[in-house]
C-alpha atoms as a PDB file:
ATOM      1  CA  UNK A   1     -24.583 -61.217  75.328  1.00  0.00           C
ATOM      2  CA  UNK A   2     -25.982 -63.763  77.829  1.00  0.00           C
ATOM      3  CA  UNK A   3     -24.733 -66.959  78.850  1.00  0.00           C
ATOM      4  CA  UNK A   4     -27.365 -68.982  77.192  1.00  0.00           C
ATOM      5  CA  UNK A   5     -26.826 -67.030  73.506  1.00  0.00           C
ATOM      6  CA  UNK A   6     -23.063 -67.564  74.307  1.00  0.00           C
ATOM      7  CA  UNK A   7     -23.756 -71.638  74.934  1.00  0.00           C
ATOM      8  CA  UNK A   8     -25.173 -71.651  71.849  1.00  0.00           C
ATOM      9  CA  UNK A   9     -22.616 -70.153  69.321  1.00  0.00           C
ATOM     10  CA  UNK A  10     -20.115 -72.606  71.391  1.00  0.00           C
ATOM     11  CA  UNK A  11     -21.852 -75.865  71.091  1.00  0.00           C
ATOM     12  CA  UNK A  12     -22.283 -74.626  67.346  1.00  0.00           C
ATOM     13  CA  UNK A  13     -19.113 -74.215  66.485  1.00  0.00           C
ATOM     14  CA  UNK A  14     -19.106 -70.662  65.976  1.00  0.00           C
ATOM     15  CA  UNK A  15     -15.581 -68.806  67.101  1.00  0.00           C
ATOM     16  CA  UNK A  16     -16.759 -66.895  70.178  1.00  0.00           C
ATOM     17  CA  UNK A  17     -13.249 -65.520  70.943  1.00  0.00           C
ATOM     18  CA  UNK A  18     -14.121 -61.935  69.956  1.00  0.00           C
ATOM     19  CA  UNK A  19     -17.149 -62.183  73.043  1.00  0.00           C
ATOM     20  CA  UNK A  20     -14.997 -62.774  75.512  1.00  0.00           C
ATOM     21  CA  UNK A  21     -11.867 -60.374  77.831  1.00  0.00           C
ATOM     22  CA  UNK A  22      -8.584 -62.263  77.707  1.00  0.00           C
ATOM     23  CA  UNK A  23      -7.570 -59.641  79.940  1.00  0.00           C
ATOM     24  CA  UNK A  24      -9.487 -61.049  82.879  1.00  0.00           C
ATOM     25  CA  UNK A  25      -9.950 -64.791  82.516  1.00  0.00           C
ATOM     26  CA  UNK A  26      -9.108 -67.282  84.781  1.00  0.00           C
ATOM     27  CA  UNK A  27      -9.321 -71.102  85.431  1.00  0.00           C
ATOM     28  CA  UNK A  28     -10.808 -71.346  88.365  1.00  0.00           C
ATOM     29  CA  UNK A  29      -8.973 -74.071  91.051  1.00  0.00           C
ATOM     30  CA  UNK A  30      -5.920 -73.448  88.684  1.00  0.00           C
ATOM     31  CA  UNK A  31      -4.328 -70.435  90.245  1.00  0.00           C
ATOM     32  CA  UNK A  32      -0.820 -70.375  90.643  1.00  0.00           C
ATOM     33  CA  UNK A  33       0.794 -70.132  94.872  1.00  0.00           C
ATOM     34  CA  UNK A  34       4.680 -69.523  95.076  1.00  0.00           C
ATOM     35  CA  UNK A  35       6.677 -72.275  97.387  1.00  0.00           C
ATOM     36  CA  UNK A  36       9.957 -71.816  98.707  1.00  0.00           C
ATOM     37  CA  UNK A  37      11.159 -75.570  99.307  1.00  0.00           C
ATOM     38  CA  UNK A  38      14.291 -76.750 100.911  1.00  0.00           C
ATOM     39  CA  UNK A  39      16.906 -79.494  99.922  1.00  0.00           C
ATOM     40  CA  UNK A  40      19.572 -81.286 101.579  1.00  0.00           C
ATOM     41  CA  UNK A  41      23.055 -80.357 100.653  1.00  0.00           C
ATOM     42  CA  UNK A  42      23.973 -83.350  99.561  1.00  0.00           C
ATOM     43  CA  UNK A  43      20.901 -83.024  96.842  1.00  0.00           C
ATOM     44  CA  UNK A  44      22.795 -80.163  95.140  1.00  0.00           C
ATOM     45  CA  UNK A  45      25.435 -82.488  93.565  1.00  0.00           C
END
């Protein structure tokens, strides 16, 4: 299906879950990055 067809069933309200793979979707600028941070002892109380 293209984008525009897809627009369309959106902004109509139509469920357009079944078009699209779960599997591989991401929100883009919202990807996870693992810190290590460090805290003074006397933070651990």
């Amino acid at each position: 299906m293209k984008a525009k067809n897809l627009d369309k069933k959106f902004d109509s309200g139509d469920d357009i879950i079944k078009y699209l793979d779960l599997e591989k979707a991401s929100r883009p600028g919202q990807e996870q990055r693992r810190v290590n941070v460090d805290f003074p002892e006397w933070m651990d109380d």
